[in-house]
PDB file of N, CA and C in Angstrom:
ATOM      1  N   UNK A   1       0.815  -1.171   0.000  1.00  0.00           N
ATOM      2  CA  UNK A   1       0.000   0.000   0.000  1.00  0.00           C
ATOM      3  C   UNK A   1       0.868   1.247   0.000  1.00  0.00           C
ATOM      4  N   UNK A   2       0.664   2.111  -0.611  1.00  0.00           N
ATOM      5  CA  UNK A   2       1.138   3.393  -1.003  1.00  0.00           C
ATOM      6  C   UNK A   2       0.978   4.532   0.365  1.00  0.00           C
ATOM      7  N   UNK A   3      -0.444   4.500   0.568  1.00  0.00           N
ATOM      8  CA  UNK A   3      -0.748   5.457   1.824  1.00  0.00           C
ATOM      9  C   UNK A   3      -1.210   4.662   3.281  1.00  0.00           C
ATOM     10  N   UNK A   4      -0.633   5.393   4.212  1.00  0.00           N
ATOM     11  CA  UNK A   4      -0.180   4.542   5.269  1.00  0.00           C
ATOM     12  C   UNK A   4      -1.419   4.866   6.199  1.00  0.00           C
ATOM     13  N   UNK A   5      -1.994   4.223   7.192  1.00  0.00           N
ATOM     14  CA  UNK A   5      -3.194   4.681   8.268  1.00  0.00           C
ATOM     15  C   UNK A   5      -2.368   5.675   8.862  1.00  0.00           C
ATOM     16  N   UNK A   6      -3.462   6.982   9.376  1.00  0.00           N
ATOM     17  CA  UNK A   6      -3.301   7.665  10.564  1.00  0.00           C
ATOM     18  C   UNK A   6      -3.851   7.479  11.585  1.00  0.00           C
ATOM     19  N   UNK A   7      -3.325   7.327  12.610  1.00  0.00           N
ATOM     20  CA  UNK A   7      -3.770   6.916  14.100  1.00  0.00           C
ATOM     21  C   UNK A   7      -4.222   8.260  15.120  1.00  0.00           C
ATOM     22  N   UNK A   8      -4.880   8.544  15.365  1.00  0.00           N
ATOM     23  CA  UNK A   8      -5.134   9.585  16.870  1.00  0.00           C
ATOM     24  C   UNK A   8      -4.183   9.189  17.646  1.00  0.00           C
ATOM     25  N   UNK A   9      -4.049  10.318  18.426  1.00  0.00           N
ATOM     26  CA  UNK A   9      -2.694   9.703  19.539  1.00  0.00           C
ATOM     27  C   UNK A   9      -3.431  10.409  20.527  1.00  0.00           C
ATOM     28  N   UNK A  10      -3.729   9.911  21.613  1.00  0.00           N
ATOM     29  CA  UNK A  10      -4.367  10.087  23.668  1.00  0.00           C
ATOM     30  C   UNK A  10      -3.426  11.423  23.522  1.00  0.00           C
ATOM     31  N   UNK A  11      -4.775  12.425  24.079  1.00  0.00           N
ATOM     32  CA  UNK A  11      -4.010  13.630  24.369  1.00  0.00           C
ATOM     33  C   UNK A  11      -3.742  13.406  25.793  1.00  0.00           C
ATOM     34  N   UNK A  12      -2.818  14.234  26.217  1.00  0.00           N
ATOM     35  CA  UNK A  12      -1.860  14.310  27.994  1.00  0.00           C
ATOM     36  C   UNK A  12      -2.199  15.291  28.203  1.00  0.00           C
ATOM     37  N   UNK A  13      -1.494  15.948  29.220  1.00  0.00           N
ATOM     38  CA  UNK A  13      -1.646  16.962  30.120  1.00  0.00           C
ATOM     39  C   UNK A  13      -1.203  18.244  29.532  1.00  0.00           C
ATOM     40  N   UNK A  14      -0.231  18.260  28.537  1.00  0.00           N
ATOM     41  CA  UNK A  14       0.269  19.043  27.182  1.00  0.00           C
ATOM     42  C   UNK A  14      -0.277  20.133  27.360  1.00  0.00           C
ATOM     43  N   UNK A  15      -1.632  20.069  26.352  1.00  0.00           N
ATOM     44  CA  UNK A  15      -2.989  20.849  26.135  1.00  0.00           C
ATOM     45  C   UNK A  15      -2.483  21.772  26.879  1.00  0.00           C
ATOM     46  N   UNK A  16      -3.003  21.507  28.304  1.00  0.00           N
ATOM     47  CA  UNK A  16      -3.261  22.659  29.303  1.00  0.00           C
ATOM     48  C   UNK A  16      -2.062  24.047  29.794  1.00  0.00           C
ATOM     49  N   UNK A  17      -1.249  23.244  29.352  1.00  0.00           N
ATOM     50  CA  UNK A  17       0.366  24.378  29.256  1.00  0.00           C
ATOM     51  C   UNK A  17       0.154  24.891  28.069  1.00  0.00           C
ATOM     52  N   UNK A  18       0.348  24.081  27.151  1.00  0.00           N
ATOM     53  CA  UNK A  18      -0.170  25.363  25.551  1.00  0.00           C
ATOM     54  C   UNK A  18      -0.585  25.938  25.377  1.00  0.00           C
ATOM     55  N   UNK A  19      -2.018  26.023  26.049  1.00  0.00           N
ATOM     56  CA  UNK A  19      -2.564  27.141  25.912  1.00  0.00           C
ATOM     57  C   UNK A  19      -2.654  28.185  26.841  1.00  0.00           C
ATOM     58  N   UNK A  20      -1.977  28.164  27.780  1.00  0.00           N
ATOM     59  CA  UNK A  20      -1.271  29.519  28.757  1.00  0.00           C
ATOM     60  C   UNK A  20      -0.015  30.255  27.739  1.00  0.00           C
ATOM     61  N   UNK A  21       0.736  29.250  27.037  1.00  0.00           N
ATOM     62  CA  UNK A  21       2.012  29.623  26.606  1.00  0.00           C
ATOM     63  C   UNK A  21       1.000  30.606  25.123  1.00  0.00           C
ATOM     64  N   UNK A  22      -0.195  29.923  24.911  1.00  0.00           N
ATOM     65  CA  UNK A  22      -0.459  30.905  23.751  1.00  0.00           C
ATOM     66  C   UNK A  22      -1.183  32.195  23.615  1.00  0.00           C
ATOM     67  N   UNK A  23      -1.847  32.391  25.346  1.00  0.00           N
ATOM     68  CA  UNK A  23      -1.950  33.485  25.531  1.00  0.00           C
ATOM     69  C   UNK A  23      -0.594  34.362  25.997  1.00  0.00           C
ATOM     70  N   UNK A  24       0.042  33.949  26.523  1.00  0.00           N
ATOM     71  CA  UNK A  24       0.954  34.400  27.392  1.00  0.00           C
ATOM     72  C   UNK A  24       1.855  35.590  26.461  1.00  0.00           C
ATOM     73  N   UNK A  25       2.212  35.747  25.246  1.00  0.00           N
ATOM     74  CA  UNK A  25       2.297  37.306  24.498  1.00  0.00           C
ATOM     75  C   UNK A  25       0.993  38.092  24.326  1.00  0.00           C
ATOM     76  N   UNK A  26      -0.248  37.349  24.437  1.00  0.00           N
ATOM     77  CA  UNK A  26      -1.267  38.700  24.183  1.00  0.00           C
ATOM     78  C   UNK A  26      -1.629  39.286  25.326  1.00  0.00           C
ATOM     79  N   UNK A  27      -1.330  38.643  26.560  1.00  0.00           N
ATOM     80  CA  UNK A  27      -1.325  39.299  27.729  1.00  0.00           C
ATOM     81  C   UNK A  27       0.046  39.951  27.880  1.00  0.00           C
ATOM     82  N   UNK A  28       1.586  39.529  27.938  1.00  0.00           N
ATOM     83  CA  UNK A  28       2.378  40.806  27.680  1.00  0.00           C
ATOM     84  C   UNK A  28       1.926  41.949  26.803  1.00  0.00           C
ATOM     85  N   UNK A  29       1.500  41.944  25.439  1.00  0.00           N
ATOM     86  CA  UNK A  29       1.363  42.920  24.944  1.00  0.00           C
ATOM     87  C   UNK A  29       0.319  43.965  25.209  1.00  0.00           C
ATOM     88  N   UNK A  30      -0.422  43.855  26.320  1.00  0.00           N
ATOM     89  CA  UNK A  30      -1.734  44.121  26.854  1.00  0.00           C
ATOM     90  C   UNK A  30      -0.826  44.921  28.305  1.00  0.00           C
ATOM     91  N   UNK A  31      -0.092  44.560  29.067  1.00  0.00           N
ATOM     92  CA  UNK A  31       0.553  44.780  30.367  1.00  0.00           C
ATOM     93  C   UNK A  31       1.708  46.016  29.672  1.00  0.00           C
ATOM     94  N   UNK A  32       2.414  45.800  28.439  1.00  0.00           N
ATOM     95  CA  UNK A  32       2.736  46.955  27.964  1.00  0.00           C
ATOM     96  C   UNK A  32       2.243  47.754  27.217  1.00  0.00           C
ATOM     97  N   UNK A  33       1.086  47.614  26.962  1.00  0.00           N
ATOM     98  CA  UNK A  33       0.057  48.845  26.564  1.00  0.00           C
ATOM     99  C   UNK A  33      -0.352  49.622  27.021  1.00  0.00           C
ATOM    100  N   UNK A  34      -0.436  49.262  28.303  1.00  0.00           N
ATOM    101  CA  UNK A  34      -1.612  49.768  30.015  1.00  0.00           C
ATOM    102  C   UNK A  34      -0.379  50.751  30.218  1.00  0.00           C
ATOM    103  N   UNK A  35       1.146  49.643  30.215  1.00  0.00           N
ATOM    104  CA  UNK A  35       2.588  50.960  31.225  1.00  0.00           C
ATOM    105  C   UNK A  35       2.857  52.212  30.335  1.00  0.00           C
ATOM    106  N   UNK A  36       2.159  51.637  28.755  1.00  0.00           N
ATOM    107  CA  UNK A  36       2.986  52.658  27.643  1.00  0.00           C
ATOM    108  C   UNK A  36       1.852  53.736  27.375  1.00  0.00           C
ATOM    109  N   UNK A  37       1.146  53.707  27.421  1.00  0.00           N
ATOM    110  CA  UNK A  37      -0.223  54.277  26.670  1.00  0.00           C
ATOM    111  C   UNK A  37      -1.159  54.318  27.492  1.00  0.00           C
ATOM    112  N   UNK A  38      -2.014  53.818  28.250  1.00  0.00           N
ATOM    113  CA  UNK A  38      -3.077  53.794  28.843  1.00  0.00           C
ATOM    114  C   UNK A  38      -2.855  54.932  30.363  1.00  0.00           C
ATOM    115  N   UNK A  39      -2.094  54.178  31.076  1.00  0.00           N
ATOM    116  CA  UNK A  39      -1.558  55.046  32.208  1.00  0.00           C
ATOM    117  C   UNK A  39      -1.116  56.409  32.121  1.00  0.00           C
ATOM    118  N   UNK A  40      -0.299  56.593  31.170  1.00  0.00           N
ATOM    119  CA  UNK A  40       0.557  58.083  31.028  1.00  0.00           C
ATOM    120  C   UNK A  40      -0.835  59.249  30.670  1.00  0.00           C
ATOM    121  N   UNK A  41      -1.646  58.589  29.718  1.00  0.00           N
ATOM    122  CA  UNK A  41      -2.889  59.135  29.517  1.00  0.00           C
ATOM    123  C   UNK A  41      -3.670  59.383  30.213  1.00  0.00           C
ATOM    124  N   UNK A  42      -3.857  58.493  30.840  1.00  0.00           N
ATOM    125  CA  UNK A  42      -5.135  58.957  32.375  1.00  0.00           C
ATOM    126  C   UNK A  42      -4.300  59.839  33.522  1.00  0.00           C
ATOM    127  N   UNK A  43      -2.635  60.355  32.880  1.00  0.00           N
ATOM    128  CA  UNK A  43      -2.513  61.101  34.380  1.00  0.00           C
ATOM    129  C   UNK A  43      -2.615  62.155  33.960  1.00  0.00           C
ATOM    130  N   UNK A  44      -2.438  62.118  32.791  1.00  0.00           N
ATOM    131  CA  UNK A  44      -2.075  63.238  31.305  1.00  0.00           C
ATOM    132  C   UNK A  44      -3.716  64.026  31.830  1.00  0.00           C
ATOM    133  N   UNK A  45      -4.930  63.560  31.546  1.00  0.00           N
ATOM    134  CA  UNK A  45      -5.907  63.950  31.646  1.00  0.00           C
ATOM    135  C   UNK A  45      -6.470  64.428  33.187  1.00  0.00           C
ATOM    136  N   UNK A  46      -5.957  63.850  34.499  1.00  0.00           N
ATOM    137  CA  UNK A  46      -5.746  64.055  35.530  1.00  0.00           C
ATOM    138  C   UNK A  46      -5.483  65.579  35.860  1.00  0.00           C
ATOM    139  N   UNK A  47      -4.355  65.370  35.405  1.00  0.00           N
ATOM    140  CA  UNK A  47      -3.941  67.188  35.831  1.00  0.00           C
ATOM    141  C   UNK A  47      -4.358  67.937  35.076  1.00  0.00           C
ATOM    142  N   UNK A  48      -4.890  67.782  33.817  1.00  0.00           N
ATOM    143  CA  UNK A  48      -5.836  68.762  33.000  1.00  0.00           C
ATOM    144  C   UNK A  48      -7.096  69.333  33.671  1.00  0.00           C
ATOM    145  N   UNK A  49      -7.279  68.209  33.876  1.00  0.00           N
ATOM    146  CA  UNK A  49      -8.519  68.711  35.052  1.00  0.00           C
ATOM    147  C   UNK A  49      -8.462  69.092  36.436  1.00  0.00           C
ATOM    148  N   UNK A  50      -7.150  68.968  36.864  1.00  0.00           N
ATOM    149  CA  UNK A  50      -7.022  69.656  38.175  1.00  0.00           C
ATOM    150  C   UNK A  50      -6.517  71.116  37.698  1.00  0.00           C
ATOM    151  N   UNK A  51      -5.884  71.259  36.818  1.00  0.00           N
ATOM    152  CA  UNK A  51      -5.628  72.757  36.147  1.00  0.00           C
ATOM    153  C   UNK A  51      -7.278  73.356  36.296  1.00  0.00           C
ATOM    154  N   UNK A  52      -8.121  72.799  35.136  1.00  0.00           N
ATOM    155  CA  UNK A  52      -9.401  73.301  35.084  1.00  0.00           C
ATOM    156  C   UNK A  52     -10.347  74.166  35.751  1.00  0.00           C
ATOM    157  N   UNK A  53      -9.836  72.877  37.222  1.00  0.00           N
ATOM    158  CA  UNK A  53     -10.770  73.020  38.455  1.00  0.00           C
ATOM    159  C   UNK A  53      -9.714  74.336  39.059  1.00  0.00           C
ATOM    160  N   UNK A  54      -8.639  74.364  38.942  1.00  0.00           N
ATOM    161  CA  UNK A  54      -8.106  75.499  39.890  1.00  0.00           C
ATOM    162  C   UNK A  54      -8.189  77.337  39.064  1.00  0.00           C
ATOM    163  N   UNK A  55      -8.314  77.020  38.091  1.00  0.00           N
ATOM    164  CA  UNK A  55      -9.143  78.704  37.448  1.00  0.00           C
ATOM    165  C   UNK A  55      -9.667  79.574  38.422  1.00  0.00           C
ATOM    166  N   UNK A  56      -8.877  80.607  38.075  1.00  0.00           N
ATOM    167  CA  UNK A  56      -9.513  81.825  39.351  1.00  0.00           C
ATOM    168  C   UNK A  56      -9.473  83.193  38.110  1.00  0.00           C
ATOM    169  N   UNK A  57     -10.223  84.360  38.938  1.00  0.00           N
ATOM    170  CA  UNK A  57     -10.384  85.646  38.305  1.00  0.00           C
ATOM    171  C   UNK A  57      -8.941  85.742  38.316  1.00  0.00           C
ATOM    172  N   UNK A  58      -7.893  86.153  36.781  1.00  0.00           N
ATOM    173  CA  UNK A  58      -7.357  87.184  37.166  1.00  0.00           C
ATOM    174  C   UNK A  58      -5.945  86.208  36.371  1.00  0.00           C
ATOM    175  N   UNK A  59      -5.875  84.879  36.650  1.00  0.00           N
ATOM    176  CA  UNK A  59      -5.024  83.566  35.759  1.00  0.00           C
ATOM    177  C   UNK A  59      -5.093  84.269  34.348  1.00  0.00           C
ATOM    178  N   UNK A  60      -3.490  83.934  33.917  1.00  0.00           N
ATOM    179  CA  UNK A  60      -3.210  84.456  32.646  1.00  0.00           C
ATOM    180  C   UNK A  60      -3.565  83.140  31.929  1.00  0.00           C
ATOM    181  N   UNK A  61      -3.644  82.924  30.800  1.00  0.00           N
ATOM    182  CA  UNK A  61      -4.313  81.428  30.128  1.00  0.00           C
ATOM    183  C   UNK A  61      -4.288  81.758  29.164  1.00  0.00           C
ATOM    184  N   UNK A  62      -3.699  80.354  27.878  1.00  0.00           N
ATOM    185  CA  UNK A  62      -3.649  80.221  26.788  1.00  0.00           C
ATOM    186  C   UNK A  62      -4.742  79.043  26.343  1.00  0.00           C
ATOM    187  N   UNK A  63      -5.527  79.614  25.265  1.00  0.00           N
ATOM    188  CA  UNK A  63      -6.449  78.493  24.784  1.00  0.00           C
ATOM    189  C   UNK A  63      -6.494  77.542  23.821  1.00  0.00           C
ATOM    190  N   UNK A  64      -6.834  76.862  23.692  1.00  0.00           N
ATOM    191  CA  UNK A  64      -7.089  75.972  22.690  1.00  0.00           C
ATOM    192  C   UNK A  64      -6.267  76.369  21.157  1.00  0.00           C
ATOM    193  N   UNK A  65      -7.076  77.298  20.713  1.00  0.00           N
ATOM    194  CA  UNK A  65      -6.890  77.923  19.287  1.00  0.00           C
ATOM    195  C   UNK A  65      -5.620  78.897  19.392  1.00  0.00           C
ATOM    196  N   UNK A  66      -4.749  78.716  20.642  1.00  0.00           N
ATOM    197  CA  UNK A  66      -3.748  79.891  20.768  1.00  0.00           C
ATOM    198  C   UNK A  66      -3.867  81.665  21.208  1.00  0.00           C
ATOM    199  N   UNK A  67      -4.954  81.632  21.379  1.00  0.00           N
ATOM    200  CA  UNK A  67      -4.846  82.861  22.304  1.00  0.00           C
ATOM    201  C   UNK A  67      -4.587  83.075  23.453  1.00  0.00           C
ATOM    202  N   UNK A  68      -4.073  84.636  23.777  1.00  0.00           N
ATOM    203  CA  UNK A  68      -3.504  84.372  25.816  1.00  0.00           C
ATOM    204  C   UNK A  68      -4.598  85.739  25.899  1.00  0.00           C
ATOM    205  N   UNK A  69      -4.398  85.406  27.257  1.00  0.00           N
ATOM    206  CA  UNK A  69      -5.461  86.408  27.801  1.00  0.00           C
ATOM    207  C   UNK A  69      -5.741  85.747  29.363  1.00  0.00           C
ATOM    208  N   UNK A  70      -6.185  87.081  29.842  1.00  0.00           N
ATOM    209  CA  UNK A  70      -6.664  86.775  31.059  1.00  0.00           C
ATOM    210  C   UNK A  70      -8.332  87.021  31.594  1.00  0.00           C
ATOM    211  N   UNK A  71      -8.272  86.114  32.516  1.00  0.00           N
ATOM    212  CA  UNK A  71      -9.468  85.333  33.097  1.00  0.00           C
ATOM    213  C   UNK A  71     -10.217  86.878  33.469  1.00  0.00           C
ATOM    214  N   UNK A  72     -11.373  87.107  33.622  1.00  0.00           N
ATOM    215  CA  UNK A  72     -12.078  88.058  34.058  1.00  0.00           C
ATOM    216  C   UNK A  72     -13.175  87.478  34.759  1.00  0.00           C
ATOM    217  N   UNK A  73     -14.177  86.957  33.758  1.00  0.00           N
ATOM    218  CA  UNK A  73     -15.601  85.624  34.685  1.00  0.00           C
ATOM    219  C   UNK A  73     -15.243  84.531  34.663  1.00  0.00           C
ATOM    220  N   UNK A  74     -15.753  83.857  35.600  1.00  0.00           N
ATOM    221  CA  UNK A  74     -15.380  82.264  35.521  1.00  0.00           C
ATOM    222  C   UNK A  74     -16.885  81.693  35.901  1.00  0.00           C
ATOM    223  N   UNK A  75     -17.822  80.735  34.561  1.00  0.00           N
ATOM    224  CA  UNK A  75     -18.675  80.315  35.019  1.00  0.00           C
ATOM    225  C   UNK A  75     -18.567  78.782  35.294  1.00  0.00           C
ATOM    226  N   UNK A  76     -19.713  77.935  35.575  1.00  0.00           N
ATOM    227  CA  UNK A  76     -19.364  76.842  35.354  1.00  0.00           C
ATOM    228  C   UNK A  76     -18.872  75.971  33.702  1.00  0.00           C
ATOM    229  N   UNK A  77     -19.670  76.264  32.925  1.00  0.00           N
ATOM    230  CA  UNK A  77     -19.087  75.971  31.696  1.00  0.00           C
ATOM    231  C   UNK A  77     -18.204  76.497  30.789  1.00  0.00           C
ATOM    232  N   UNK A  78     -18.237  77.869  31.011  1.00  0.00           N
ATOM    233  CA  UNK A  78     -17.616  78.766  30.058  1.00  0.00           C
ATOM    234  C   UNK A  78     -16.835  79.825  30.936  1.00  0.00           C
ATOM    235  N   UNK A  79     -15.754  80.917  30.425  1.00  0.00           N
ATOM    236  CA  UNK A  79     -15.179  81.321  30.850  1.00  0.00           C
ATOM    237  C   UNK A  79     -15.067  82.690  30.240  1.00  0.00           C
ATOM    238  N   UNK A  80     -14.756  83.995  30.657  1.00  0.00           N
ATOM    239  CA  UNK A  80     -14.664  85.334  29.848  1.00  0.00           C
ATOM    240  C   UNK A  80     -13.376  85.561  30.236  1.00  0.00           C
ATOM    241  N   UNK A  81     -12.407  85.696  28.835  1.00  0.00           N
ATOM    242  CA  UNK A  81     -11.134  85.978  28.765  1.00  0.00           C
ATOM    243  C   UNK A  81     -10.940  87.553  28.311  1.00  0.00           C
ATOM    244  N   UNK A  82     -10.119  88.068  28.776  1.00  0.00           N
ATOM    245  CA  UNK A  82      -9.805  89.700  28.139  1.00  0.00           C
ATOM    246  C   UNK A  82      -8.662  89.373  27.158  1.00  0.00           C
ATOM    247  N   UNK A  83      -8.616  89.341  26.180  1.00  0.00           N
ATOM    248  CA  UNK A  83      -7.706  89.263  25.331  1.00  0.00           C
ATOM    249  C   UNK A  83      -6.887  91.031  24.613  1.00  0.00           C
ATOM    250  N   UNK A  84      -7.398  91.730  24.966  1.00  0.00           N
ATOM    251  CA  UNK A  84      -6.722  93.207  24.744  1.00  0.00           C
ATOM    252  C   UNK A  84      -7.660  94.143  25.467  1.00  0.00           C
ATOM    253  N   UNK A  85      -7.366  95.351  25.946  1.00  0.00           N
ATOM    254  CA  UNK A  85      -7.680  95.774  26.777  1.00  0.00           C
ATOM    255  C   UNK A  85      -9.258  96.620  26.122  1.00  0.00           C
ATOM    256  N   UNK A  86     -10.365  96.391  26.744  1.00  0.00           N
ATOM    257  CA  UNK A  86     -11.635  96.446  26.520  1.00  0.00           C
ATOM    258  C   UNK A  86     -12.311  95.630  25.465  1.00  0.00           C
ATOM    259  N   UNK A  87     -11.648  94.446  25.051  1.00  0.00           N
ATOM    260  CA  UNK A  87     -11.873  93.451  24.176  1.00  0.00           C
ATOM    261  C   UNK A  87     -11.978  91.776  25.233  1.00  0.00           C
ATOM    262  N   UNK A  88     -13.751  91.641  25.102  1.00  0.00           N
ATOM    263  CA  UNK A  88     -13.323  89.980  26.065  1.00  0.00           C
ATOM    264  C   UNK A  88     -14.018  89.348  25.090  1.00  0.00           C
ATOM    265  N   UNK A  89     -13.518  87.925  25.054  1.00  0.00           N
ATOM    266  CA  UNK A  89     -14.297  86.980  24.340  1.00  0.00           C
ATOM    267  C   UNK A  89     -14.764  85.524  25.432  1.00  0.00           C
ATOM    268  N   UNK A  90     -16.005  84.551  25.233  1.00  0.00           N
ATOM    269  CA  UNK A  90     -16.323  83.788  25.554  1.00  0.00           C
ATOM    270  C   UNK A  90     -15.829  82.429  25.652  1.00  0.00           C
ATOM    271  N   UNK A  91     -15.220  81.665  26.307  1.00  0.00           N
ATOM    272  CA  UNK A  91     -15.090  80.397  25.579  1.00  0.00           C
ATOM    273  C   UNK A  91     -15.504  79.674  26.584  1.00  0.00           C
ATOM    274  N   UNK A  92     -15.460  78.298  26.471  1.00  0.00           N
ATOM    275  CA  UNK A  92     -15.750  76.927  26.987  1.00  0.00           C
ATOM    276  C   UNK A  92     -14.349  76.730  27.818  1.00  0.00           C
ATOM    277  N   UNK A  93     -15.172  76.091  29.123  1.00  0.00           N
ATOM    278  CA  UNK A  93     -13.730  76.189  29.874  1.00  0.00           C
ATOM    279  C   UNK A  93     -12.094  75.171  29.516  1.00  0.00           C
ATOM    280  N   UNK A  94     -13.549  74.289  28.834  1.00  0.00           N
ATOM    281  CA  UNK A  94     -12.738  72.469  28.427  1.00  0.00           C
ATOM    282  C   UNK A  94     -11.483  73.454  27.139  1.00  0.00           C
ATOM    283  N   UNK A  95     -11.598  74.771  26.722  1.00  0.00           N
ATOM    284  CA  UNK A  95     -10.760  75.218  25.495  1.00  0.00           C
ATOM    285  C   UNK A  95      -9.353  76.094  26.303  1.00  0.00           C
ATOM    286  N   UNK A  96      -9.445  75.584  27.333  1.00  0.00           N
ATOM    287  CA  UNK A  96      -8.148  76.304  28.235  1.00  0.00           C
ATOM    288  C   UNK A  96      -7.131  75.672  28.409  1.00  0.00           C
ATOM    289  N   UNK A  97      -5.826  74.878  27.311  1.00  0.00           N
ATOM    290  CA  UNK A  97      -5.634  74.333  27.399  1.00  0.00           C
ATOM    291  C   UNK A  97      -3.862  74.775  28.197  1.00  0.00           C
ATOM    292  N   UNK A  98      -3.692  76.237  28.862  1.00  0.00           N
ATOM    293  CA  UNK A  98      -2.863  75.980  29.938  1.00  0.00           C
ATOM    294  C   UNK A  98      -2.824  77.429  30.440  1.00  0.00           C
ATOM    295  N   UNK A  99      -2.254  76.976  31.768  1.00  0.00           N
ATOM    296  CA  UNK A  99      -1.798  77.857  32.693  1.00  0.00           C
ATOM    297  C   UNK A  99      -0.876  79.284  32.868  1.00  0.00           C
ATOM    298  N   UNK A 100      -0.584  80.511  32.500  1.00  0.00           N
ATOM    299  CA  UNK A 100       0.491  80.681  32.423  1.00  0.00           C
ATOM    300  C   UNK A 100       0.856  82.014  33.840  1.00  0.00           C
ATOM    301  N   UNK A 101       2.263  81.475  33.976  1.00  0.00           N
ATOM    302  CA  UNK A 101       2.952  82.350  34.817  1.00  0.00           C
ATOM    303  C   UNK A 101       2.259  83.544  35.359  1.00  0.00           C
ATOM    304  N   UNK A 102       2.381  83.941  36.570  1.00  0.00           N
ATOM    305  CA  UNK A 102       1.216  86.068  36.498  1.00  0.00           C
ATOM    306  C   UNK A 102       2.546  86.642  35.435  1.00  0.00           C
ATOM    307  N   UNK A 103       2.354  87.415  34.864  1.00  0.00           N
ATOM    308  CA  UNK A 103       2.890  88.114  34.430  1.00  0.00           C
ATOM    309  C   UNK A 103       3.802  87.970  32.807  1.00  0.00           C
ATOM    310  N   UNK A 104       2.890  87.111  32.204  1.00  0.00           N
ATOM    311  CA  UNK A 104       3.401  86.425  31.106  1.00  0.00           C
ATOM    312  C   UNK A 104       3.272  87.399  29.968  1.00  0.00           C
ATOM    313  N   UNK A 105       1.809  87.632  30.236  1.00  0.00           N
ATOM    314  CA  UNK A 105       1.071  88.631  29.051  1.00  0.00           C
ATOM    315  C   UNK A 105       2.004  89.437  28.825  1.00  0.00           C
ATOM    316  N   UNK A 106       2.291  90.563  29.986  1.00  0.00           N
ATOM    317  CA  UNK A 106       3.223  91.936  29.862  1.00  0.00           C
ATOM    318  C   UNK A 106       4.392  91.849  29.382  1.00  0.00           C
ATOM    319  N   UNK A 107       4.913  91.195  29.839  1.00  0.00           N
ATOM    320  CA  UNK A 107       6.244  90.412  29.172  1.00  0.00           C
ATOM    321  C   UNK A 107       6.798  90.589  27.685  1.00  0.00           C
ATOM    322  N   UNK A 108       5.436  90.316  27.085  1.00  0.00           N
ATOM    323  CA  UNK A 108       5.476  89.886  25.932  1.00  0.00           C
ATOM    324  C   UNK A 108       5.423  91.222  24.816  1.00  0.00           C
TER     325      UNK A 108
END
């Protein structure tokens, strides 16, 4: 005969290690996703919002779209910036995207 029988062979205890060993890179690559990316991001967003929350009358602040100016109203959603002197504009507070020094504006 040309072609030979194939036999089943009794599976062992094998199995049950293989398939730890075949998750075992998609869970590393998951544990360095969380240290590389996931974490740095949620602290990243953390202090954005503790910036947010600490807004007072009078904070020099750069926005979103690049303007500086300082704080005049502070509501809950929105915020009134003076951007030149008898000139204020409106924005959303979430468009404040930093802090700057007292005395940055003049400076400049």
């Amino acid at each position: 005969m040309l072609i030979s029988s194939a036999y089943a062979q009794a599976t062992g205890g094998a199995a049950q290690s293989d398939t730890l060993l075949t998750f075992l890179p998609m869970i590393a690559i998951f544990v360095v996703f969380y240290f590389l990316l996931i974490r740095p991001q949620q602290k990243k967003q953390k202090e954005a919002r503790a910036m947010l929350d600490a807004l007072e009358k009078g904070n020099e602040v750069v926005t979103a779209g690049g303007i500086l100016g300082r704080i005049v109203k502070i509501d809950e959603q929105y915020v009134t910036v003076e951007i030149a002197p008898n000139t204020q504009m409106v924005v959303q507070r979430a468009a404040i995207s930093q802090l700057l020094p007292k005395g940055t504006i003049k400076a400049l």
